[in-house]
C-alpha atoms as a PDB file:
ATOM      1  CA  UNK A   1     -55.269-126.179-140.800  1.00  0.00           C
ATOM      2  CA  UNK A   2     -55.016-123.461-138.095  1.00  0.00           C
ATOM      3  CA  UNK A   3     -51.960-121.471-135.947  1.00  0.00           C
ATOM      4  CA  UNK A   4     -51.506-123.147-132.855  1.00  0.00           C
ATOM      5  CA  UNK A   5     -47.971-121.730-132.092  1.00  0.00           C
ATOM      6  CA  UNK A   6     -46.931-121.216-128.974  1.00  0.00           C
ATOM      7  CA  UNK A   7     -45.024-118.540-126.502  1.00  0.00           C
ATOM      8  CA  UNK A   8     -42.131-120.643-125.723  1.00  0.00           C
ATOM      9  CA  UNK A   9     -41.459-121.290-129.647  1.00  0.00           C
ATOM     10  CA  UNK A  10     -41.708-117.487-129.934  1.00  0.00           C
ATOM     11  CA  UNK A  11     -38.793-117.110-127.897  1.00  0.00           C
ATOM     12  CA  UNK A  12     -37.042-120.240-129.317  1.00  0.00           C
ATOM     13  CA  UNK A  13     -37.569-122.781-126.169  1.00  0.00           C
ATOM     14  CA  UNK A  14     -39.023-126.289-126.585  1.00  0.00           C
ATOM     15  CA  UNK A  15     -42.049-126.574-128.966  1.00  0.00           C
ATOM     16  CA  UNK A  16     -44.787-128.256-127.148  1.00  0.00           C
ATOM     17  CA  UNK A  17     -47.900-128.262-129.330  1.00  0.00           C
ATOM     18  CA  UNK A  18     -48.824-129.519-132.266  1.00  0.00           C
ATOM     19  CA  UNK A  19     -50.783-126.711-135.682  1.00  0.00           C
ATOM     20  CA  UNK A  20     -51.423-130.217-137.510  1.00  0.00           C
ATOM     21  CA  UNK A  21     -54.405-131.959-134.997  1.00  0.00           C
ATOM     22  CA  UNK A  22     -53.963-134.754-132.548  1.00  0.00           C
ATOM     23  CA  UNK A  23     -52.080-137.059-135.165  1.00  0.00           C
ATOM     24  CA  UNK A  24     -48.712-137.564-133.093  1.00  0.00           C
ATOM     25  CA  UNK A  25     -47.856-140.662-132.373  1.00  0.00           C
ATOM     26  CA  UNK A  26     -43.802-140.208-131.975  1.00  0.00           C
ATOM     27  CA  UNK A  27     -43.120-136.817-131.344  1.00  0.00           C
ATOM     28  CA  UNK A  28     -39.429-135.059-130.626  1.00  0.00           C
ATOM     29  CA  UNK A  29     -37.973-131.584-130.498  1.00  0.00           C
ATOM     30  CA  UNK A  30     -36.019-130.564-132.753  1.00  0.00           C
ATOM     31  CA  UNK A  31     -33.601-127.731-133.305  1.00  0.00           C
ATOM     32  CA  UNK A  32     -30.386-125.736-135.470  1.00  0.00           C
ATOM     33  CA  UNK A  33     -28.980-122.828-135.716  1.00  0.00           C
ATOM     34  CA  UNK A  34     -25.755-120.920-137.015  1.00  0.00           C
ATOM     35  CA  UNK A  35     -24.276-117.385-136.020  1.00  0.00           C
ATOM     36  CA  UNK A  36     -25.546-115.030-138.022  1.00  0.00           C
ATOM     37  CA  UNK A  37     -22.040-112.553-138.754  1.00  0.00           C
ATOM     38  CA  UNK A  38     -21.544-111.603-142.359  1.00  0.00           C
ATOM     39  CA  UNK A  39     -24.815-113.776-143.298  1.00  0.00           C
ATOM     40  CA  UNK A  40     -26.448-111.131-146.750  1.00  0.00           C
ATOM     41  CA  UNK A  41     -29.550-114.025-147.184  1.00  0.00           C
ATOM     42  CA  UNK A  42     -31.013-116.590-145.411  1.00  0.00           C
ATOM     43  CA  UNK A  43     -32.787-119.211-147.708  1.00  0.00           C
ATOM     44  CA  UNK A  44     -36.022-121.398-146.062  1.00  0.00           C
ATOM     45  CA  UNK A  45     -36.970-124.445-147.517  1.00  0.00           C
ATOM     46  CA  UNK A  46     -40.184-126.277-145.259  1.00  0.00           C
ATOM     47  CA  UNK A  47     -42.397-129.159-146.199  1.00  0.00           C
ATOM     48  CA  UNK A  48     -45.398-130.538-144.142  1.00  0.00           C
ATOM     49  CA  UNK A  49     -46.341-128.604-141.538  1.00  0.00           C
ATOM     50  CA  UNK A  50     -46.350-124.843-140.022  1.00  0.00           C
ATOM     51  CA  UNK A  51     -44.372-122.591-139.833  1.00  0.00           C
ATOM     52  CA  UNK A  52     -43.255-119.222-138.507  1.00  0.00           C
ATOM     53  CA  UNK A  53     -40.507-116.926-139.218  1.00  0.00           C
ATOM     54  CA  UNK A  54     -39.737-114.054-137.450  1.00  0.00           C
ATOM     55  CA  UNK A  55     -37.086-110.896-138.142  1.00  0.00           C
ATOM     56  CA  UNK A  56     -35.875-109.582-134.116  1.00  0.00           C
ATOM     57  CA  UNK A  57     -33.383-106.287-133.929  1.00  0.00           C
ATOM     58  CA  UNK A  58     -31.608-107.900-130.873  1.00  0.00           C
ATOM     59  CA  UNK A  59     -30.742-111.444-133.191  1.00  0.00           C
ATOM     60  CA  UNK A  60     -27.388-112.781-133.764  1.00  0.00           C
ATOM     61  CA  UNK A  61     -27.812-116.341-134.846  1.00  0.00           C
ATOM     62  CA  UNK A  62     -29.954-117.778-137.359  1.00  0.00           C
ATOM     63  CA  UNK A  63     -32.397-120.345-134.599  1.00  0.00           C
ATOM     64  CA  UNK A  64     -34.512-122.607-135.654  1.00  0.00           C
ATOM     65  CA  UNK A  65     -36.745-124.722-133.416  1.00  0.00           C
ATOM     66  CA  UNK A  66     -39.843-127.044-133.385  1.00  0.00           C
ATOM     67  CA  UNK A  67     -41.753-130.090-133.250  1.00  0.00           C
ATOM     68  CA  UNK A  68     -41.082-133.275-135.406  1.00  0.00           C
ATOM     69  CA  UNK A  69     -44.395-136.123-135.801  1.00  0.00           C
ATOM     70  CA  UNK A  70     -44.377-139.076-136.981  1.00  0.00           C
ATOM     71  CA  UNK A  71     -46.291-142.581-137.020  1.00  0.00           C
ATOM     72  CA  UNK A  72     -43.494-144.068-135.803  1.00  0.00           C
ATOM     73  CA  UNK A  73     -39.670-143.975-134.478  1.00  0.00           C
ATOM     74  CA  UNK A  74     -38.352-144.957-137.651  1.00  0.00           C
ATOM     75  CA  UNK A  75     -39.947-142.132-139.794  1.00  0.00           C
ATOM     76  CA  UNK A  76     -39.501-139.258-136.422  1.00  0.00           C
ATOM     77  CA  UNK A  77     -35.370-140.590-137.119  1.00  0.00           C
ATOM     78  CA  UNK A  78     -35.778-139.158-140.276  1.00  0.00           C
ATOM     79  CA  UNK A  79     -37.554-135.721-139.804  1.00  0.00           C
ATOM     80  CA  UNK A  80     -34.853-133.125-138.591  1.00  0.00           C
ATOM     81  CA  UNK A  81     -34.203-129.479-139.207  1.00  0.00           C
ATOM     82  CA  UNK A  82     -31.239-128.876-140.562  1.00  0.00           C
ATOM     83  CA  UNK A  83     -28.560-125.462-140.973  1.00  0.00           C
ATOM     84  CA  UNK A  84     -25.700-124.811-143.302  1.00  0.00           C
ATOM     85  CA  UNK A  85     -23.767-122.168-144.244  1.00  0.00           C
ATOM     86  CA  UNK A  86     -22.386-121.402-147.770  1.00  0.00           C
ATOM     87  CA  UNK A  87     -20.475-118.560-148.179  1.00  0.00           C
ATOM     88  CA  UNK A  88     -22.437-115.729-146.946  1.00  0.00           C
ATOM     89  CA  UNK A  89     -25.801-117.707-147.247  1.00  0.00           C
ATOM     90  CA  UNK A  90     -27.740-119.578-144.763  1.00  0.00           C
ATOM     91  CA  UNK A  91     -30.204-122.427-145.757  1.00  0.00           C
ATOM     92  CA  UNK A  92     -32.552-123.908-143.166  1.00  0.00           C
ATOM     93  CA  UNK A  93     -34.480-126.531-144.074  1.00  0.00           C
ATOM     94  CA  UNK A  94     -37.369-129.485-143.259  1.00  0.00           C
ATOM     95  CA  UNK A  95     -36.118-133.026-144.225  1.00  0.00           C
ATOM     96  CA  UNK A  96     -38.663-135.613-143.965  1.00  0.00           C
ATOM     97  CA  UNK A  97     -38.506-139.290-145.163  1.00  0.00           C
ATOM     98  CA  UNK A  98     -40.342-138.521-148.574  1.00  0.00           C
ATOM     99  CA  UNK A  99     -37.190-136.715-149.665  1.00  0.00           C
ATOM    100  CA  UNK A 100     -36.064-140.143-149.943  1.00  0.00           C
ATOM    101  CA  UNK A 101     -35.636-141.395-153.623  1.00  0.00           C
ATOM    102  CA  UNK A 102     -37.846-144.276-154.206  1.00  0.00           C
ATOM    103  CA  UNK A 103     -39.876-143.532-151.456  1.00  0.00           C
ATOM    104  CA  UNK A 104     -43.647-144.342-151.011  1.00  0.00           C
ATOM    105  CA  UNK A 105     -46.082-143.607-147.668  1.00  0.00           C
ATOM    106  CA  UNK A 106     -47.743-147.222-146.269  1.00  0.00           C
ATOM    107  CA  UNK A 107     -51.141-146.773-144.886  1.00  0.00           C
ATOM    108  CA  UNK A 108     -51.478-144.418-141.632  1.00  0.00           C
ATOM    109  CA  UNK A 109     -47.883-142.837-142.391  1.00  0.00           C
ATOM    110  CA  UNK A 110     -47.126-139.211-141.912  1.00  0.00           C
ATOM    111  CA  UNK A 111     -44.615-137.024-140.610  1.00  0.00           C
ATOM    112  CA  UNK A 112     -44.469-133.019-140.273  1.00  0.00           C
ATOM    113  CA  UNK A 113     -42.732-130.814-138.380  1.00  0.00           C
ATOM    114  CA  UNK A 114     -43.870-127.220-136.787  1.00  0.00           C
ATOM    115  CA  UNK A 115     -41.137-125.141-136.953  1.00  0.00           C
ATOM    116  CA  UNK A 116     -40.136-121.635-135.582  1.00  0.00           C
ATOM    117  CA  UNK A 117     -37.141-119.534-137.304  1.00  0.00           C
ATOM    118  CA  UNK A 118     -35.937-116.189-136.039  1.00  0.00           C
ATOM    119  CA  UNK A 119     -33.010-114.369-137.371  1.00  0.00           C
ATOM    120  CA  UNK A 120     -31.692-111.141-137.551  1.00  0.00           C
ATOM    121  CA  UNK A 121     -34.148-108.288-138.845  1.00  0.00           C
ATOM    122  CA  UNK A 122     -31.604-106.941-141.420  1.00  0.00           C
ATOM    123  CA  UNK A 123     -31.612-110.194-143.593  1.00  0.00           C
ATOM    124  CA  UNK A 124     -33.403-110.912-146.349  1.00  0.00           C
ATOM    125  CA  UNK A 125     -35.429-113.918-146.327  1.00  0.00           C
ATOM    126  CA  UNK A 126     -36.461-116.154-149.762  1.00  0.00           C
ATOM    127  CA  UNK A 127     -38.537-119.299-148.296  1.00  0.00           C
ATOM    128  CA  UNK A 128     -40.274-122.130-150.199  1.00  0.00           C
ATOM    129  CA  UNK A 129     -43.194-123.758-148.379  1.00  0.00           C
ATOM    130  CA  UNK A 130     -44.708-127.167-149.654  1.00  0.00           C
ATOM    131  CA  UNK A 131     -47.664-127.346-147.437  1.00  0.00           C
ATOM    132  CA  UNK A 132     -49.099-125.827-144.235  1.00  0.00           C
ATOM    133  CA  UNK A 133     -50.106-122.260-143.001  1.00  0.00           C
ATOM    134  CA  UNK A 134     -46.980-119.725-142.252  1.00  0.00           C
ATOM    135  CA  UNK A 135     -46.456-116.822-140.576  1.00  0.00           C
ATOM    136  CA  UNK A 136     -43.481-113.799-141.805  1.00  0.00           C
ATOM    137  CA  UNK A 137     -43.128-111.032-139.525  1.00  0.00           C
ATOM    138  CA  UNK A 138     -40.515-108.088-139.192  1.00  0.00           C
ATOM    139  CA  UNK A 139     -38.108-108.956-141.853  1.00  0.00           C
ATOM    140  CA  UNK A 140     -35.958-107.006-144.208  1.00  0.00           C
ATOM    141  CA  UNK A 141     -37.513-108.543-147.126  1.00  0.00           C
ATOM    142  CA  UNK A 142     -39.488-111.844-148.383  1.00  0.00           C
ATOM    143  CA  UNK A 143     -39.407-113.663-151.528  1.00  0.00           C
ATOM    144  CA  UNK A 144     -42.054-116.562-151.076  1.00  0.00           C
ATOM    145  CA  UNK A 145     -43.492-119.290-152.910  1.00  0.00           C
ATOM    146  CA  UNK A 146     -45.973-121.251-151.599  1.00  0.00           C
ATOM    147  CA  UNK A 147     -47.725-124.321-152.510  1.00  0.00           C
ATOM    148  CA  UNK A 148     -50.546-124.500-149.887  1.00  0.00           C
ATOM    149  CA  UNK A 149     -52.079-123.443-146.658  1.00  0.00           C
ATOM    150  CA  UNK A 150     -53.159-119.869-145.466  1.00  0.00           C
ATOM    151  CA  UNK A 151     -50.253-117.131-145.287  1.00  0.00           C
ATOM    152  CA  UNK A 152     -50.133-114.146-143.134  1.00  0.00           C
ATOM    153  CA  UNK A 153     -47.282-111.435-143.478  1.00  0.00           C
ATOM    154  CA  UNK A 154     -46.331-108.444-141.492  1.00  0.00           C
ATOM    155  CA  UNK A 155     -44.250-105.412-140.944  1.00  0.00           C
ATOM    156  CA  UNK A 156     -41.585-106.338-143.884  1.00  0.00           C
ATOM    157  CA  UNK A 157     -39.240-103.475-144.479  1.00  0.00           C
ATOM    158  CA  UNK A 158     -38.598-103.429-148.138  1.00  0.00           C
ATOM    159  CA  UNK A 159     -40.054-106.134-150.575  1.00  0.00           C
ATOM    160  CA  UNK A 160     -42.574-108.654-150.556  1.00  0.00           C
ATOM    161  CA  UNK A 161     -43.179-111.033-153.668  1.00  0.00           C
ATOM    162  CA  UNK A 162     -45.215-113.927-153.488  1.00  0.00           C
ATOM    163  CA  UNK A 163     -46.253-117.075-155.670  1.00  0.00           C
ATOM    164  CA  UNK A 164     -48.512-118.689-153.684  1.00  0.00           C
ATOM    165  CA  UNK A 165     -50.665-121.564-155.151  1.00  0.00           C
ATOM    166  CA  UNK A 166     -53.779-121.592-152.680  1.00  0.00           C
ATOM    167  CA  UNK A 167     -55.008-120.575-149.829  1.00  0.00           C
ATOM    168  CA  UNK A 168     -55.715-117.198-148.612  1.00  0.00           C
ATOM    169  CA  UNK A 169     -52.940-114.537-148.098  1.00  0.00           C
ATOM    170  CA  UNK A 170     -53.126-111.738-146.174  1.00  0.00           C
ATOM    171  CA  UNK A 171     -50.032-108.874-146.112  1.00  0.00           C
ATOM    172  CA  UNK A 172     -50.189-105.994-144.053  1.00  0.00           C
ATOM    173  CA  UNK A 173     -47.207-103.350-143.220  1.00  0.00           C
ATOM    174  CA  UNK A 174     -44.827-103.417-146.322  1.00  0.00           C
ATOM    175  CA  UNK A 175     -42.571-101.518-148.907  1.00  0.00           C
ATOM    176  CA  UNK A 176     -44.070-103.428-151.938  1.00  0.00           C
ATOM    177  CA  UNK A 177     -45.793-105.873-152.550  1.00  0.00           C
ATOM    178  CA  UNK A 178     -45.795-108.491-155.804  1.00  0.00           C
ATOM    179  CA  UNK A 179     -48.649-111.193-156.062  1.00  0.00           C
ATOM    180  CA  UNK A 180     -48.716-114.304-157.967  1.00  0.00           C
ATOM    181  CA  UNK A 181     -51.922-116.260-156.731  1.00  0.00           C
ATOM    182  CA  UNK A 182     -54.300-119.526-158.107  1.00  0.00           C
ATOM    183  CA  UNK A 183     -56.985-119.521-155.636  1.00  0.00           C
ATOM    184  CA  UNK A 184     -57.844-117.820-152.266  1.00  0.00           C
ATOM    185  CA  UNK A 185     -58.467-114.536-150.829  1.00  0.00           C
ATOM    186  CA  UNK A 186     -55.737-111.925-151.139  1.00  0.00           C
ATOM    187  CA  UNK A 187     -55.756-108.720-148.379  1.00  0.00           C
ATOM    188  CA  UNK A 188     -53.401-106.217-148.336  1.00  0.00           C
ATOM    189  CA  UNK A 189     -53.078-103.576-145.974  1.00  0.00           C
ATOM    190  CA  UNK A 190     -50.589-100.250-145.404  1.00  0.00           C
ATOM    191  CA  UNK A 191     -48.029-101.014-148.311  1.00  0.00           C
ATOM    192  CA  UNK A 192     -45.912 -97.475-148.599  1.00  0.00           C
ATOM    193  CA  UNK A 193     -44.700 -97.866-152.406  1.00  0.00           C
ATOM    194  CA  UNK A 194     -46.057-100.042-155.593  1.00  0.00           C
ATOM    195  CA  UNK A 195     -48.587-103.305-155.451  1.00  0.00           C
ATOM    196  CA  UNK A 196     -48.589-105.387-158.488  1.00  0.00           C
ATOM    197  CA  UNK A 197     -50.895-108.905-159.055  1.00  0.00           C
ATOM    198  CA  UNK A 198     -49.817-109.660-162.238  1.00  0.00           C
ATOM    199  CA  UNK A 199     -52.081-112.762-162.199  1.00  0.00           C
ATOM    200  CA  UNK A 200     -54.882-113.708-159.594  1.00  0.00           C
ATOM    201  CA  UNK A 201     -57.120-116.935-160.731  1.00  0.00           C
ATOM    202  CA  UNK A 202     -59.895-116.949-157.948  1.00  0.00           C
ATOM    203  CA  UNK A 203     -60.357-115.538-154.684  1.00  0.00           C
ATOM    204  CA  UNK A 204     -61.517-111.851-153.502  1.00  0.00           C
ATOM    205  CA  UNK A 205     -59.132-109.367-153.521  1.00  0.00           C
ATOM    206  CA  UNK A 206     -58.855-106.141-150.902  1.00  0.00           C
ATOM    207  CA  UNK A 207     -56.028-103.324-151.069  1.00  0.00           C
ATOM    208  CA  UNK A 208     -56.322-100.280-148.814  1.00  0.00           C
ATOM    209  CA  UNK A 209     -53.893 -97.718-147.496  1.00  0.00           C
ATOM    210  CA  UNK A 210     -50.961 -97.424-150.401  1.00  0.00           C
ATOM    211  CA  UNK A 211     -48.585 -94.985-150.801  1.00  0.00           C
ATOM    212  CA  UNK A 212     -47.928 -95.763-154.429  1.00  0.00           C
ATOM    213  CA  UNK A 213     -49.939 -97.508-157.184  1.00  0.00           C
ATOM    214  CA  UNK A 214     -52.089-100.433-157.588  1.00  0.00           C
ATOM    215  CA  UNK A 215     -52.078-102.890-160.708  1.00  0.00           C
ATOM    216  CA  UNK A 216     -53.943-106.059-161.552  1.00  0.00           C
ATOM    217  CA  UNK A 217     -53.277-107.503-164.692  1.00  0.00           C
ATOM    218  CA  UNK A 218     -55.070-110.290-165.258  1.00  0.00           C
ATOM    219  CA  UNK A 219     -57.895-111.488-162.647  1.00  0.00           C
ATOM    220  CA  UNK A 220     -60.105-114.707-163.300  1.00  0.00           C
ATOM    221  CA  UNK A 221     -62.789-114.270-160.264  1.00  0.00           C
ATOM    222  CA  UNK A 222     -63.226-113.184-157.466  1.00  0.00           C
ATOM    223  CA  UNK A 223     -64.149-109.414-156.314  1.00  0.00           C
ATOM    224  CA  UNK A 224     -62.250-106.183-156.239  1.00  0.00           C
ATOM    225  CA  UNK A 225     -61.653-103.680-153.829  1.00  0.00           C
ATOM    226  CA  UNK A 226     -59.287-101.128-154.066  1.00  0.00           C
ATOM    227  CA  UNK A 227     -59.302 -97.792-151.371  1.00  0.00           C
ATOM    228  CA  UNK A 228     -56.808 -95.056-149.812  1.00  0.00           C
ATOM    229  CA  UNK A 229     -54.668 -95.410-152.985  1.00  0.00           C
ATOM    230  CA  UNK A 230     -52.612 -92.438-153.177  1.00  0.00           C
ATOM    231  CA  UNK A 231     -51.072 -92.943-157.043  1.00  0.00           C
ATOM    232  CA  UNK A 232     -53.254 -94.711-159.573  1.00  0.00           C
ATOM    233  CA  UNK A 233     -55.242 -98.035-160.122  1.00  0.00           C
ATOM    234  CA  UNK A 234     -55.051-100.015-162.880  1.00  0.00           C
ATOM    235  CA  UNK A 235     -57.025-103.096-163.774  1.00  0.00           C
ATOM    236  CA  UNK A 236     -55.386-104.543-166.695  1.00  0.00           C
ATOM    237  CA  UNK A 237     -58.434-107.406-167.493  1.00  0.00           C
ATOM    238  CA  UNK A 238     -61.127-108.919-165.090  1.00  0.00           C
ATOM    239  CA  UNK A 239     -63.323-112.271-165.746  1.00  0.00           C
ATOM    240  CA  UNK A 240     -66.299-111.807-163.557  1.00  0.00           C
ATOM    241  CA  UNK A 241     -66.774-110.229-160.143  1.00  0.00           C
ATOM    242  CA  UNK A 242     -67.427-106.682-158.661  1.00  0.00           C
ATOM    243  CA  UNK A 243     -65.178-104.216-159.247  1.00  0.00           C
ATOM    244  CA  UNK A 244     -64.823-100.981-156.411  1.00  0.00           C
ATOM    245  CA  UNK A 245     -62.429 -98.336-156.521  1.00  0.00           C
ATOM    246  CA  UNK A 246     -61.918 -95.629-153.543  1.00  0.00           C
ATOM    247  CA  UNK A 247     -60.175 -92.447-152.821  1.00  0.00           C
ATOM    248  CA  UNK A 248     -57.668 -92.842-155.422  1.00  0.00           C
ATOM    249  CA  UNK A 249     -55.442 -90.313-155.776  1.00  0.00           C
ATOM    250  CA  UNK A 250     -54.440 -90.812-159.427  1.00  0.00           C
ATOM    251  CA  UNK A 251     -56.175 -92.432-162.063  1.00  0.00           C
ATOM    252  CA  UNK A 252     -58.555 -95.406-161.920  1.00  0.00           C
ATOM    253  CA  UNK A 253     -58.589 -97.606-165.079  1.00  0.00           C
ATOM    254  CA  UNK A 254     -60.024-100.606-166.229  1.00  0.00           C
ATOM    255  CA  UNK A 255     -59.223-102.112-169.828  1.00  0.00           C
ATOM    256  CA  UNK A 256     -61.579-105.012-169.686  1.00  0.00           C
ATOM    257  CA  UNK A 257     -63.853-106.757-167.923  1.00  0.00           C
ATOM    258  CA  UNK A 258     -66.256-109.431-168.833  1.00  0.00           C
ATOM    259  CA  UNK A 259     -68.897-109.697-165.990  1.00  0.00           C
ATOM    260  CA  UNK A 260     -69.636-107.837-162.722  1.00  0.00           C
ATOM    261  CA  UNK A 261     -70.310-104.196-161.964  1.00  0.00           C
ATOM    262  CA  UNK A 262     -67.968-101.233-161.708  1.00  0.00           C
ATOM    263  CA  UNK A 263     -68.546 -98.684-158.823  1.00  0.00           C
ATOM    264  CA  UNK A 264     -66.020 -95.706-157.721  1.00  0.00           C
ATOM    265  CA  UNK A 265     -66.053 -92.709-155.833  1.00  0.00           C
ATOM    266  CA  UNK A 266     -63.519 -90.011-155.023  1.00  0.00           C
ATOM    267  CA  UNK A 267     -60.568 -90.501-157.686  1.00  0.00           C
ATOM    268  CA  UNK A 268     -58.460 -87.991-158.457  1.00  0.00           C
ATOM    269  CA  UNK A 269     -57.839 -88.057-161.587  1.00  0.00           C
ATOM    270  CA  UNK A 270     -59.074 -89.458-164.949  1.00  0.00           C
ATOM    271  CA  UNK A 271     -61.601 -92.507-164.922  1.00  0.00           C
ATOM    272  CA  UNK A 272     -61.412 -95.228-167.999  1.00  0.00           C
ATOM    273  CA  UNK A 273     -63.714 -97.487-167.852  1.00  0.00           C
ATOM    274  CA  UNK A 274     -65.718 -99.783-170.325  1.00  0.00           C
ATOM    275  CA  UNK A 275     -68.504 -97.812-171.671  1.00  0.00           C
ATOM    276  CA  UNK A 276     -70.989 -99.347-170.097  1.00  0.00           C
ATOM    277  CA  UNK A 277     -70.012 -99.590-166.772  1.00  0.00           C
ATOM    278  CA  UNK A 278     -69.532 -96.509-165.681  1.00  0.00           C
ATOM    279  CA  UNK A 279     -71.187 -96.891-162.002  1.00  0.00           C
ATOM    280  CA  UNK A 280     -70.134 -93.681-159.965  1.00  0.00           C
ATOM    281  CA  UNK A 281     -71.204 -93.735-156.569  1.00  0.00           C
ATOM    282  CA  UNK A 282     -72.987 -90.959-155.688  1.00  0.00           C
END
């Protein structure tokens, strides 16, 4: 799947194009929102389809907008976005006919919806995402987990954690930054305090330009590149794949690793690595 999103969804007008292909047989616009006074989290829960969510300074209600598909008018009746408010939370959410008990697709079926949220920048955000790519940009804070599709996050004031299940992830402009990931690439970019990937199955992983520390604890495959750290780096145990380490300010460690070289250059402080891969670059 790819971004196809569109200007007038950016601004919350009518949706107009479709991220999922051509497959739109019944299509309708669809649309909620709530004021956004006294609101401390707003809570995202979206099923098939994309999605983008977006943090503006200028916000006062809690919009959400997009594009409902369907095979046909009985299952587009039954895709909506809906808004409630409890207490001082505000849940948006997909609903789609499979959230139906008993429910079973006949052949051809489908139904997704493209949706566009923007709220007020000083919110924190947690969002669960059942399938499609998604976008997060200028928010207080995120607290995602993700079943599939790619996932691209930006300029998020204070916290980022992610469990994301696959596809490839890419976070640039953030306070911290947690990871959780099965399979996919993983880049992260500009992060001002800790990162932390307690567990990373496959995929490549990149991490430049952070202002604290970096620690992987447990990575299956997949390479390793870590540069511009200014703390230390910390590589708990790695399966098989290249290890590089960069202009680290602190101390660059790695307990264990079972295949794949280790190279560094310019570290600050002490190196620990296994005996036998000591690769320095000169």
């Amino acid at each position: 799947m790819r971004f196809r999103y569109w200007i007038a969804l950016l601004v919350l007008g009518p949706a107009t194009a479709s991220a999922w292909g051509d497959d739109c047989e019944f299509r309708a616009d669809r649309a909620a929102g709530l004021d956004a006074t006294g609101v401390e989290k707003v809570v995202i829960h979206t099923g098939a389809g994309d999605a983008k969510v977006v943090g503006r300074s200028n916000a006062m209600r809690i919009e959400a907008r997009g594009v409902a598909c369907a095979a046909s008018e009985a299952l587009l009746g039954k895709t909506q976005i809906v808004a409630r408010r409890e207490g001082n939370v505000v849940y948006v959410e997909t609903k789609f006919p499979q959230d139906e008990a008993g429910w079973s697709w006949g052949k051809n079926e489908y139904a997704y919806i493209d949706i566009g949220i923007a709220l007020p920048v000083n919110i924190p955000v947690e969002a669960t995402d059942s399938s499609g790519d998604a976008q997060y940009e200028d928010l207080k804070s995120l607290d995602l987990q993700d079943s599939s599709g790619d996932l691209q996050i930006r300029r998020i004031a204070d916290a980022v954690q992610v469990v994301d299940s696959s596809g490839d992830l890419t976070v640039e402009r953030a306070g911290s930054v947690r990871v959780n990931d099965s399979s996919g690439d993983i880049e992260i970019d500009a992060v001002r305090g800790n990162v932390d990937v307690p567990q990373d199955s496959s995929g490549d992983i990149r991490i430049t330009d952070v202002g604290g520390s970096v620690h992987i604890e447990q990575d299956s495959s997949g390479g390793i590149r870590v540069e511009d750290v200014k703390g230390s780096v910390l590589i708990d145990a790695d399966s098989s794949g290249d290890i590089y380490a960069g202009r680290v300010g602190g101390d660059f460690t790695v307990g264990a690793d079972s295949s794949g070289s280790i190279e560094h250059e310019a570290i600050g402080g002490h190196i620990r690595v296994p005996n036998d891969q000591d690769g320095e670059v000169k």
